[in-house]
C-alpha atoms as a PDB file:
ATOM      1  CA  UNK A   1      19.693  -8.111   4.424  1.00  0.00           C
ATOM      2  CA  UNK A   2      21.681  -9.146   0.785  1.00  0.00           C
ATOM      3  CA  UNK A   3      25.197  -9.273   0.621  1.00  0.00           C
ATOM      4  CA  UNK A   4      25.907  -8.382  -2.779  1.00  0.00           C
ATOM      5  CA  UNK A   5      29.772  -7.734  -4.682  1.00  0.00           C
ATOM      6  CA  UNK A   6      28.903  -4.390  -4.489  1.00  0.00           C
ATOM      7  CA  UNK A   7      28.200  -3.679  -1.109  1.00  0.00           C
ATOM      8  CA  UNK A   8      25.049  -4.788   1.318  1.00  0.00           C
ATOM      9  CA  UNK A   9      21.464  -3.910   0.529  1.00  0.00           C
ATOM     10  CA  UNK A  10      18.978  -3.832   3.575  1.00  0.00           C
ATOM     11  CA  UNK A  11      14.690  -4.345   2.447  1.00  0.00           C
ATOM     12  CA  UNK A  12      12.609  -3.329   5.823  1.00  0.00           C
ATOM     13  CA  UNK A  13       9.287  -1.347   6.175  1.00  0.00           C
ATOM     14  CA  UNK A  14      10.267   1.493   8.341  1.00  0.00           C
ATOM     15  CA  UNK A  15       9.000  -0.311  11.715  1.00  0.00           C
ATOM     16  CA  UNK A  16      10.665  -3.524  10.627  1.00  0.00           C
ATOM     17  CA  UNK A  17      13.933  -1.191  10.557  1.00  0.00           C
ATOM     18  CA  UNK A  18      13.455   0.039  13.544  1.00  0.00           C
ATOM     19  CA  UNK A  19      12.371  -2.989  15.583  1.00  0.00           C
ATOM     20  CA  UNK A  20      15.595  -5.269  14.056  1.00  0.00           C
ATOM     21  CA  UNK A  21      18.351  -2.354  15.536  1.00  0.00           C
ATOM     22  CA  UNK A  22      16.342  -2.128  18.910  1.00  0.00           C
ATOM     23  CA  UNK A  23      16.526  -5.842  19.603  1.00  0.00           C
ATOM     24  CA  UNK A  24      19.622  -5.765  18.484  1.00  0.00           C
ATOM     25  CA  UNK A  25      21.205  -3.414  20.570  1.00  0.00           C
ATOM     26  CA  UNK A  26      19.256  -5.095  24.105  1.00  0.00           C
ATOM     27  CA  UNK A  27      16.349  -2.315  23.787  1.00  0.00           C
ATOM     28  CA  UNK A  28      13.751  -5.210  23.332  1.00  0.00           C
ATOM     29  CA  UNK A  29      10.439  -4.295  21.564  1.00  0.00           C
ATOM     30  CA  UNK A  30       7.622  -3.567  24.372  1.00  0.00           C
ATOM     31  CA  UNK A  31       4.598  -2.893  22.029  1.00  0.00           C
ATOM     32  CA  UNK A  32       2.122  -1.952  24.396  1.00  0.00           C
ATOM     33  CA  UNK A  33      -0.957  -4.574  25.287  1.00  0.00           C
ATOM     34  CA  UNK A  34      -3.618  -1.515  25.497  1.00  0.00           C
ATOM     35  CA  UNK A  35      -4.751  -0.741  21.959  1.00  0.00           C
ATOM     36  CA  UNK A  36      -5.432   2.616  22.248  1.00  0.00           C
ATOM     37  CA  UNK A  37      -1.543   3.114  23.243  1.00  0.00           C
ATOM     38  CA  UNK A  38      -0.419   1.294  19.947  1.00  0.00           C
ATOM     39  CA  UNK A  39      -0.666   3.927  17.532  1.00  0.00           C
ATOM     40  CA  UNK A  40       1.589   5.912  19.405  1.00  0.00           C
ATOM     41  CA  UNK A  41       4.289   3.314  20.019  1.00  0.00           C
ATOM     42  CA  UNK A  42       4.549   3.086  16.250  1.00  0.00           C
ATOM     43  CA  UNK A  43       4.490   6.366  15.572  1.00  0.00           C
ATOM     44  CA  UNK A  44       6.744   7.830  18.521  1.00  0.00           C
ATOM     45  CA  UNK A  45       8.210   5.071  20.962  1.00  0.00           C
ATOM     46  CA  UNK A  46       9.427   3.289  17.904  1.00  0.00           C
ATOM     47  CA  UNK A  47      11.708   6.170  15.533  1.00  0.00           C
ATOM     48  CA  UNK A  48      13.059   7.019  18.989  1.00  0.00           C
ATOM     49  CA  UNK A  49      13.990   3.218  20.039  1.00  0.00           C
ATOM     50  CA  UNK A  50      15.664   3.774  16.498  1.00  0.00           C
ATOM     51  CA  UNK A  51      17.698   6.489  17.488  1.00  0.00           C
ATOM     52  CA  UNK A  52      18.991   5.280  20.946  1.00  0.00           C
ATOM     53  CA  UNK A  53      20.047   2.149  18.941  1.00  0.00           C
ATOM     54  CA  UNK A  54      22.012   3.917  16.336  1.00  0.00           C
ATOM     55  CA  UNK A  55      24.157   5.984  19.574  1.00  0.00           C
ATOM     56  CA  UNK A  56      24.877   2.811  20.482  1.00  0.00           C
ATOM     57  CA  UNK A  57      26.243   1.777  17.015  1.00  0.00           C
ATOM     58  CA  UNK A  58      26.104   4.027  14.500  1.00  0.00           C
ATOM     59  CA  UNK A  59      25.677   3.218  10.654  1.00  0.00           C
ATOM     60  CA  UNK A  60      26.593   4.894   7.580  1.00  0.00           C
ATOM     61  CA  UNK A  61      24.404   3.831   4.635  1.00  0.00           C
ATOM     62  CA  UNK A  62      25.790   5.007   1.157  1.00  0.00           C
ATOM     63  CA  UNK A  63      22.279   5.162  -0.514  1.00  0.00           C
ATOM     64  CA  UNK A  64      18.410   5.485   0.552  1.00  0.00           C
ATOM     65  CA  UNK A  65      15.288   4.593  -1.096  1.00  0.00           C
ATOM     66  CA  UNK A  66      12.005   5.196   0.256  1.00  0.00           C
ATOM     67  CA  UNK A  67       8.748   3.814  -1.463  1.00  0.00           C
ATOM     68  CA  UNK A  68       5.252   5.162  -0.410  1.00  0.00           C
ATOM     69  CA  UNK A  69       7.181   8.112   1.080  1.00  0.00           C
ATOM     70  CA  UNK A  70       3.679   9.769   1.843  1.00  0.00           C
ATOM     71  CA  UNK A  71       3.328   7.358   4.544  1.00  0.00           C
ATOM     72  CA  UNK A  72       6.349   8.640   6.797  1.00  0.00           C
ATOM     73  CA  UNK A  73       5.521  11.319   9.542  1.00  0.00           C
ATOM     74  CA  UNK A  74       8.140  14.253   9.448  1.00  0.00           C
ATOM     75  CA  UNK A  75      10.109  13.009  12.615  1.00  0.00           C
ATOM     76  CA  UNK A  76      10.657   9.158  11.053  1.00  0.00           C
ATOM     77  CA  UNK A  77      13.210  11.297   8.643  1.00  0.00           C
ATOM     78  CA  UNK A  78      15.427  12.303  11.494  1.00  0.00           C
ATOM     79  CA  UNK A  79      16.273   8.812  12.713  1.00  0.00           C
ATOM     80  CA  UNK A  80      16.801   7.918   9.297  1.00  0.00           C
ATOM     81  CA  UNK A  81      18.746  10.607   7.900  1.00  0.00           C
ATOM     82  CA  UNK A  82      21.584   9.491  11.276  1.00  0.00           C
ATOM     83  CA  UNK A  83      22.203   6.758   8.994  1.00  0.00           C
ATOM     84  CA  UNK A  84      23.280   7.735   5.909  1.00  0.00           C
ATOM     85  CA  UNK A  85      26.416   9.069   5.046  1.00  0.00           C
ATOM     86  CA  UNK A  86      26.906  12.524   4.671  1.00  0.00           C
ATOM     87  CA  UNK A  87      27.125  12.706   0.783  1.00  0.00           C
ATOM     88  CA  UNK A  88      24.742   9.050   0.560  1.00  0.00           C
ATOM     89  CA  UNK A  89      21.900   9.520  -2.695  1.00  0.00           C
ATOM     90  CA  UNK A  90      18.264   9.767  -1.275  1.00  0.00           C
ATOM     91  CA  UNK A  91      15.367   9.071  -3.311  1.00  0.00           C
ATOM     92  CA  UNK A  92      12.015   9.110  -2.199  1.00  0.00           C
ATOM     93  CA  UNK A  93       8.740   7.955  -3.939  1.00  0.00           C
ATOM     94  CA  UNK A  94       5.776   9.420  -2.993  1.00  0.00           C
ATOM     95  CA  UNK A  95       1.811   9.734  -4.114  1.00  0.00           C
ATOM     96  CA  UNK A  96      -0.089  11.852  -1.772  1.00  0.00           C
ATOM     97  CA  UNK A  97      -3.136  10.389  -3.643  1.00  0.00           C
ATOM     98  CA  UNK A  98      -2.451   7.575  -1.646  1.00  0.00           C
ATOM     99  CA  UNK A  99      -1.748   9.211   1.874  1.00  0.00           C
ATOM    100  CA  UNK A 100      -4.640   6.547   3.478  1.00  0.00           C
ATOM    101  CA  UNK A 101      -3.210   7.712   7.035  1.00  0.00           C
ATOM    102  CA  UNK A 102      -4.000  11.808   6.505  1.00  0.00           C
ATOM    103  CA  UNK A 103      -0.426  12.459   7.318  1.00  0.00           C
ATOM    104  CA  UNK A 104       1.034  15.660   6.357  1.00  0.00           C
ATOM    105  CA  UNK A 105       3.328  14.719   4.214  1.00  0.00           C
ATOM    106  CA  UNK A 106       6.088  17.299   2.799  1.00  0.00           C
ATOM    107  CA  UNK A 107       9.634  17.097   0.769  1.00  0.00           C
ATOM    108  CA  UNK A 108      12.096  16.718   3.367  1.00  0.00           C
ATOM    109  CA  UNK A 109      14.399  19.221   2.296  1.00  0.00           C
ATOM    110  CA  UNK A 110      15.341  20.848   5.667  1.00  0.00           C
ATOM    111  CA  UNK A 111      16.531  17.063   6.785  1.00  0.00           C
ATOM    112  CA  UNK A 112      18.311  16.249   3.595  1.00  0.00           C
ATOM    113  CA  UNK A 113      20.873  19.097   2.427  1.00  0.00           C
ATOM    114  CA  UNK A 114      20.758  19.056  -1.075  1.00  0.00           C
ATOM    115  CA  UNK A 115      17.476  17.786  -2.065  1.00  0.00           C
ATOM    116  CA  UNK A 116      15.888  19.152  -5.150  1.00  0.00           C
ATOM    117  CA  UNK A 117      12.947  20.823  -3.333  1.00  0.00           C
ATOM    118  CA  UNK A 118       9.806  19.695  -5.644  1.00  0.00           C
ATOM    119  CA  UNK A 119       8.803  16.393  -7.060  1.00  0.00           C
ATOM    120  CA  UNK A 120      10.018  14.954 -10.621  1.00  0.00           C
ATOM    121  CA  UNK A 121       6.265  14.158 -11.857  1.00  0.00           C
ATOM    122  CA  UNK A 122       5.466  10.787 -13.277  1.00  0.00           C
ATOM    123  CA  UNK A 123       2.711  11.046 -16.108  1.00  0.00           C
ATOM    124  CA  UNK A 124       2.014   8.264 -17.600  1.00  0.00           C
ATOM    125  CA  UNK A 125       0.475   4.922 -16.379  1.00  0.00           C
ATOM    126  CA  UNK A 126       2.088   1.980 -17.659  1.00  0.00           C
ATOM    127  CA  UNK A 127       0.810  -0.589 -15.046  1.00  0.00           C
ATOM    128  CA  UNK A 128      -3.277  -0.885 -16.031  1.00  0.00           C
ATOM    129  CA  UNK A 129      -4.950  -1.728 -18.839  1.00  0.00           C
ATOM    130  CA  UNK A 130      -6.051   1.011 -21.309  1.00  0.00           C
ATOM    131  CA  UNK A 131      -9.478   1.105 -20.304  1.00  0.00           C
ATOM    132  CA  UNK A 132      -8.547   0.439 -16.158  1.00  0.00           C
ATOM    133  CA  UNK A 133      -6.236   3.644 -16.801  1.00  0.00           C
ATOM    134  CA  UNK A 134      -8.879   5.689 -18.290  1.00  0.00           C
ATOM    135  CA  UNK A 135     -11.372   4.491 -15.820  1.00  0.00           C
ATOM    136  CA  UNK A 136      -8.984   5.882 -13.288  1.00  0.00           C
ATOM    137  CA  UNK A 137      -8.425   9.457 -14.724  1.00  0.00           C
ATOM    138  CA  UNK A 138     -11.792  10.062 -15.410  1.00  0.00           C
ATOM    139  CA  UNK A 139     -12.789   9.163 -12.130  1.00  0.00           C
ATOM    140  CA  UNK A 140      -9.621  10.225  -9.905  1.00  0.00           C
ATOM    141  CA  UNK A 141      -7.860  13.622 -11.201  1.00  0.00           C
ATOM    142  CA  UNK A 142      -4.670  13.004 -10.150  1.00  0.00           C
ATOM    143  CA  UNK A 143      -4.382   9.569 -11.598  1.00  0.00           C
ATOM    144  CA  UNK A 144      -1.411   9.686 -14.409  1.00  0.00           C
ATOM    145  CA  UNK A 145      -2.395   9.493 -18.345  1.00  0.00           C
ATOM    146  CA  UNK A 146      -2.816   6.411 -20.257  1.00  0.00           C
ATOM    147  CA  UNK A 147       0.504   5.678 -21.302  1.00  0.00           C
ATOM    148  CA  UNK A 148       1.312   4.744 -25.433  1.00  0.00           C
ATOM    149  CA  UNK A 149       0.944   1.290 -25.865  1.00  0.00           C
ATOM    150  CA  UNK A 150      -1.299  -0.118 -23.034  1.00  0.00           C
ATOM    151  CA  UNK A 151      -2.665  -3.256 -23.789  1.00  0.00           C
ATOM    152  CA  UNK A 152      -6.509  -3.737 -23.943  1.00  0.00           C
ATOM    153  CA  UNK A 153      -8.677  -5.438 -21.799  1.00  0.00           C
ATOM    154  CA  UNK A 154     -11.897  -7.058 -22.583  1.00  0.00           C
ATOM    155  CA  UNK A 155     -14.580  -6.267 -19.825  1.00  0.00           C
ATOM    156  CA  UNK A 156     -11.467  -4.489 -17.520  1.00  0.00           C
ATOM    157  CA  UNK A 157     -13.805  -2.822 -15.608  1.00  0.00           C
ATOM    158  CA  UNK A 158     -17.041  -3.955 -13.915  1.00  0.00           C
ATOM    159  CA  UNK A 159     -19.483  -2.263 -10.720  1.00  0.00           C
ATOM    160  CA  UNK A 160     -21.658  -4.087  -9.031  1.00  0.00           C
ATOM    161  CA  UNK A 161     -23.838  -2.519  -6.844  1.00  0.00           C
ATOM    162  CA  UNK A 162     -25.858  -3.806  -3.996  1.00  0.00           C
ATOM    163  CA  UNK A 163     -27.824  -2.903  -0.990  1.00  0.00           C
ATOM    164  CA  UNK A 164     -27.606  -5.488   1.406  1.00  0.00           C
ATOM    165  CA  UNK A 165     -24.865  -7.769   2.255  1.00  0.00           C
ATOM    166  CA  UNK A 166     -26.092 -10.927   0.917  1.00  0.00           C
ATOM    167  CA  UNK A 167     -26.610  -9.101  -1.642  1.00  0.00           C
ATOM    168  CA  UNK A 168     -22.714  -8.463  -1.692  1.00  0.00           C
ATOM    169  CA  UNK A 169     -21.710 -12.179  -1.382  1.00  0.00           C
ATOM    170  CA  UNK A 170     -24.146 -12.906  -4.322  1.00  0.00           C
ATOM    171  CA  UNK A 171     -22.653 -10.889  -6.723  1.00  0.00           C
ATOM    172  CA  UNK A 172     -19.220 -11.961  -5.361  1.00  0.00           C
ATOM    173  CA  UNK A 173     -19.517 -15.272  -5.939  1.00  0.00           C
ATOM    174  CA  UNK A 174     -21.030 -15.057  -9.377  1.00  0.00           C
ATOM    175  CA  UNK A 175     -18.119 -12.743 -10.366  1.00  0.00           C
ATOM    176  CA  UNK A 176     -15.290 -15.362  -9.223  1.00  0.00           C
ATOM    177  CA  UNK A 177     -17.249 -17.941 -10.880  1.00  0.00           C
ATOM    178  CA  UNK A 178     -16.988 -16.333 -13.976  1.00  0.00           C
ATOM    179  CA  UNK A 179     -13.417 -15.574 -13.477  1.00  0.00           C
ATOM    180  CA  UNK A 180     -12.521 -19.414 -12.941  1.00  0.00           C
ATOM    181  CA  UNK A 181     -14.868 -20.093 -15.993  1.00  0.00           C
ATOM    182  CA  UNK A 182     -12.118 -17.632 -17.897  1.00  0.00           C
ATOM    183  CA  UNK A 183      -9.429 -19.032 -16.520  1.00  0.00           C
ATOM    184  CA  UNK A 184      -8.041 -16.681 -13.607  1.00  0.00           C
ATOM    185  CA  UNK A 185      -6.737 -18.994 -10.763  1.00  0.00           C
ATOM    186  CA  UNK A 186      -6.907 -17.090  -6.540  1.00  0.00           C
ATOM    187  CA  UNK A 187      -2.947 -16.601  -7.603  1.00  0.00           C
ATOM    188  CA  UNK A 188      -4.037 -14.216 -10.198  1.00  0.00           C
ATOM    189  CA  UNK A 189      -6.535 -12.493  -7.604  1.00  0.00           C
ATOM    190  CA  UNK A 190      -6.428  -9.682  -4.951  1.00  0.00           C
ATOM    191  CA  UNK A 191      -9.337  -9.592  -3.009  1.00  0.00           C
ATOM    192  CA  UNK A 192      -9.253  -6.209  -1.310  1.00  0.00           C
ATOM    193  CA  UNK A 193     -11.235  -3.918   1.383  1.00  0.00           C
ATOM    194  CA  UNK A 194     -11.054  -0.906   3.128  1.00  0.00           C
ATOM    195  CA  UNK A 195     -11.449  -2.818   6.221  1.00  0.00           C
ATOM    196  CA  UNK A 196      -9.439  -5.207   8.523  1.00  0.00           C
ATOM    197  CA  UNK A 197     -10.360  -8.643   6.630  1.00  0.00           C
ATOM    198  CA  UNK A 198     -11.630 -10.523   9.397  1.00  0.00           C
ATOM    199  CA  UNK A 199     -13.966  -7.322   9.646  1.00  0.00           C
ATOM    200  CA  UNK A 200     -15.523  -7.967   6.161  1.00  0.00           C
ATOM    201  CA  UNK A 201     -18.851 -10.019   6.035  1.00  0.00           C
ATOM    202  CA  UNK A 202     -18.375 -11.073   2.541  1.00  0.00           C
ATOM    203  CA  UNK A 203     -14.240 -11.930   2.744  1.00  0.00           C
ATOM    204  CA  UNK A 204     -14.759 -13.742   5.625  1.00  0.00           C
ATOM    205  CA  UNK A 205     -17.848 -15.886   3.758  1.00  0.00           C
ATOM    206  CA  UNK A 206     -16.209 -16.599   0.675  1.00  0.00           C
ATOM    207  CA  UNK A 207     -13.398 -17.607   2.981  1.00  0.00           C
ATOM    208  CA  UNK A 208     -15.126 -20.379   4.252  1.00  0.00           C
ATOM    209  CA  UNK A 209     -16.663 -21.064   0.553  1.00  0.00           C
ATOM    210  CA  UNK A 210     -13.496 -21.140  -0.987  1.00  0.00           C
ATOM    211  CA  UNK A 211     -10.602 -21.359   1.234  1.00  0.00           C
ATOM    212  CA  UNK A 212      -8.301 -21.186  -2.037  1.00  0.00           C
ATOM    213  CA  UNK A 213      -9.133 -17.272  -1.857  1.00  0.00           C
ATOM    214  CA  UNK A 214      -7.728 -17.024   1.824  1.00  0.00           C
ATOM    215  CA  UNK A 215      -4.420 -15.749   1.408  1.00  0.00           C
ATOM    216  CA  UNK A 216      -5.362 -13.367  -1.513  1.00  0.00           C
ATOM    217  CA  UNK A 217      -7.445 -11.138   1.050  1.00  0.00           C
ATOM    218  CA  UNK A 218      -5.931  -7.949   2.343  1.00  0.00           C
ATOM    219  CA  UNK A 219      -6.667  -4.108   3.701  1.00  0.00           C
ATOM    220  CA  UNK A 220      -6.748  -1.682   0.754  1.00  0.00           C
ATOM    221  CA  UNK A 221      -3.540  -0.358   2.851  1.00  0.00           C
ATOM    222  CA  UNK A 222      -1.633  -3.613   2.936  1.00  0.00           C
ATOM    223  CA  UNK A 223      -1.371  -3.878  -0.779  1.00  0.00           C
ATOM    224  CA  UNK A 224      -0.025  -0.016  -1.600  1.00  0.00           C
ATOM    225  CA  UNK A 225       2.642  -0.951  -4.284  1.00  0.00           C
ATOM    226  CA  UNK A 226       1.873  -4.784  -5.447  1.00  0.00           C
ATOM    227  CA  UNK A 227      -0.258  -5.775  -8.328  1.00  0.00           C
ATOM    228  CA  UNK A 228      -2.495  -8.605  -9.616  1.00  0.00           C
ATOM    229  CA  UNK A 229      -3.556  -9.665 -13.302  1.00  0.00           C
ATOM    230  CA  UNK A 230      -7.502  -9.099 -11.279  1.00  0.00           C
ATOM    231  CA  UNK A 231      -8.750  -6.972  -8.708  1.00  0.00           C
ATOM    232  CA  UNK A 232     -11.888  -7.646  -6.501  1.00  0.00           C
ATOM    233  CA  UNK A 233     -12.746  -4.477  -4.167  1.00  0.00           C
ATOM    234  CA  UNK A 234     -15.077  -5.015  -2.243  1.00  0.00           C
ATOM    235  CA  UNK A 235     -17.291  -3.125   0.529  1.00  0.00           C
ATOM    236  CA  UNK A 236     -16.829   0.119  -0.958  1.00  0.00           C
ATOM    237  CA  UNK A 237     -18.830   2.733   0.532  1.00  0.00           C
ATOM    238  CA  UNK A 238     -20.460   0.547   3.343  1.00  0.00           C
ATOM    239  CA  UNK A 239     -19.378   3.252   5.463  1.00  0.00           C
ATOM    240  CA  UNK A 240     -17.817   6.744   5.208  1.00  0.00           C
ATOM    241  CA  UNK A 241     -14.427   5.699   5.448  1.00  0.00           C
ATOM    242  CA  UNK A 242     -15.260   2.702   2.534  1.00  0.00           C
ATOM    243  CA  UNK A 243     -16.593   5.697   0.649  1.00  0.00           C
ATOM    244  CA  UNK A 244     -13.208   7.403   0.362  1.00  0.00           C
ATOM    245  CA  UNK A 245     -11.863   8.063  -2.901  1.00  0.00           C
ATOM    246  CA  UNK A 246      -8.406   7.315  -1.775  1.00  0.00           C
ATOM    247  CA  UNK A 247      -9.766   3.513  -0.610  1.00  0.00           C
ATOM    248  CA  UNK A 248     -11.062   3.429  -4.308  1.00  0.00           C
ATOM    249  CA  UNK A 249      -8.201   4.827  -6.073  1.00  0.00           C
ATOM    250  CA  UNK A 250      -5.502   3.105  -3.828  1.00  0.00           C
ATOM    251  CA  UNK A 251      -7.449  -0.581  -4.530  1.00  0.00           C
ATOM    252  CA  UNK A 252      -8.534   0.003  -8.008  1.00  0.00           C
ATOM    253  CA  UNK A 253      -4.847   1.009  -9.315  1.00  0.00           C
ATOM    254  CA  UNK A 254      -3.768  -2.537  -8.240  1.00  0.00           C
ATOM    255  CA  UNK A 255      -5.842  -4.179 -11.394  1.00  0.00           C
ATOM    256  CA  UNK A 256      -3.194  -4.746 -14.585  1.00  0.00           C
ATOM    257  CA  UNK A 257      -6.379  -6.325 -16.893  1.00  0.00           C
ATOM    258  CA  UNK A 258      -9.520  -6.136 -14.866  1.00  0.00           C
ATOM    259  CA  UNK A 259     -11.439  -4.430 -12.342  1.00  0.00           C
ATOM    260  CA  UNK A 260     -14.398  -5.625 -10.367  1.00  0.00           C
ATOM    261  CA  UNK A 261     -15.751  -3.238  -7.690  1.00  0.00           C
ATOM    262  CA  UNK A 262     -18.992  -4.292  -5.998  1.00  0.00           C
ATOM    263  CA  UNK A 263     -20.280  -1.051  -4.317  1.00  0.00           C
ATOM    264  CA  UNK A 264     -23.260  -0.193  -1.557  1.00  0.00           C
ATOM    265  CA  UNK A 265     -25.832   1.551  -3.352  1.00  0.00           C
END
């Protein structure tokens, strides 16, 4: 939380929210120690620990801004809508493209009196490079338009195919040695996949290999909203799920310059 002259600004994911008023106000934060009961502490147990907090002390936020506003399920808006003031500015963003978690997401408007109810579009891409942002609307319909200007990438996008999973490292390895040989440092590197990373074969070697690379591993999911100069994705379509075009499209929009995706054949 920043103190600021104009008032207080508050950064949480929406668990993080809910987590810092329930241990504030004594409820504690029992996250169960059966796996198959976590989903539904996080999705349940934890907007309604939210709500017994703010009886206890209630807020009254001026403002609200929500990014990746697909992820929320329709009862997270109820705790949070307690804590706003009754004529506070909401703004959500949203890209159901990116709805990894098949939630249903919809406008809030019955939650939020006076909310325009449909989306202001965005249309242009001004994150990739030219060809990345082509790459994506050809391949992903609901990817924005090349915006005016974008700045051109030699090489910005590269697949890699392979059948087995040496195969995989191979190909990995040859394509961050060329990236070193070019300059890139692991800073300027996201090394993504649509799996936990401790789950993926070829992560978890070059890992080892490199431990430089380490902390630039994540989940497809993890990474919803950052950016890198280079973007490795990697496992895609080992399985169903990897096969997605969400995964792709969610990883692949990361890349500002280039794109490497190393794909099962």
């Amino acid at each position: 939380m920043t103190s600021l002259s104009l008032g207080t600004i508050e950064i949480a994911t929406f668990h993080e929210l809910c987590q810092r008023r329930a241990e504030a106000a004594g409820l504690g934060w029992p996250i169960p120690d059966t796996p198959d009961d976590v989903g539904a502490f996080y999705n349940d147990t934890a907007p309604d620990l939210l709500i017994e907090a703010l009886q206890q002390t209630p807020e009254q936020w001026d403002a609200l801004v929500v990014d990746e506003a697909q992820d929320y399920i329709s009862d997270w808006w109820l705790p949070i809508h307690e804590m706003l003031a009754e004529d506070a500015c909401v703004t959500l963003f949203a890209d159901p493209e990116q709805n990894l978690y098949a939630r249903d997401y919809q406008l809030p408007v019955d939650i939020f009196d006076g909310m325009v109810p449909y989306p202001f579009t965005l249309h242009r891409n001004y994150r990739n490079a030219f060809e990345i942002a082509c790459w994506l609307k050809e391949r992903h319909s609901a990817a924005a338009e090349p915006g005016e200007h974008l700045p051109s990438s030699l090489n910005a996008v590269t697949i890699h195919t392979w059948k087995k999973p040496e195969e995989q490292w191979a190909l990995l390895q040859k394509a961050i040695t060329q990236l070193e040989e070019d300059g890139f440092t692991a800073e300027d590197i996201l090394l993504l996949t649509p799996f936990k990373v401790a789950k993926s074969y070829v992560l978890q070697a070059l890992a080892e290999h490199s431990p430089q690379y380490k902390a630039r591993m994540f989940n497809v999911a993890a990474v919803k909203g950052l950016e890198a100069s280079v973007v490795i994705l990697v496992d895609i379509g080992a399985t169903a799920w990897a096969a997605n075009s969400k995964v792709e499209y969610v990883g692949a929009s990361r890349a500002k310059a280039i794109l490497n995706i190393l794909r099962r054949n």
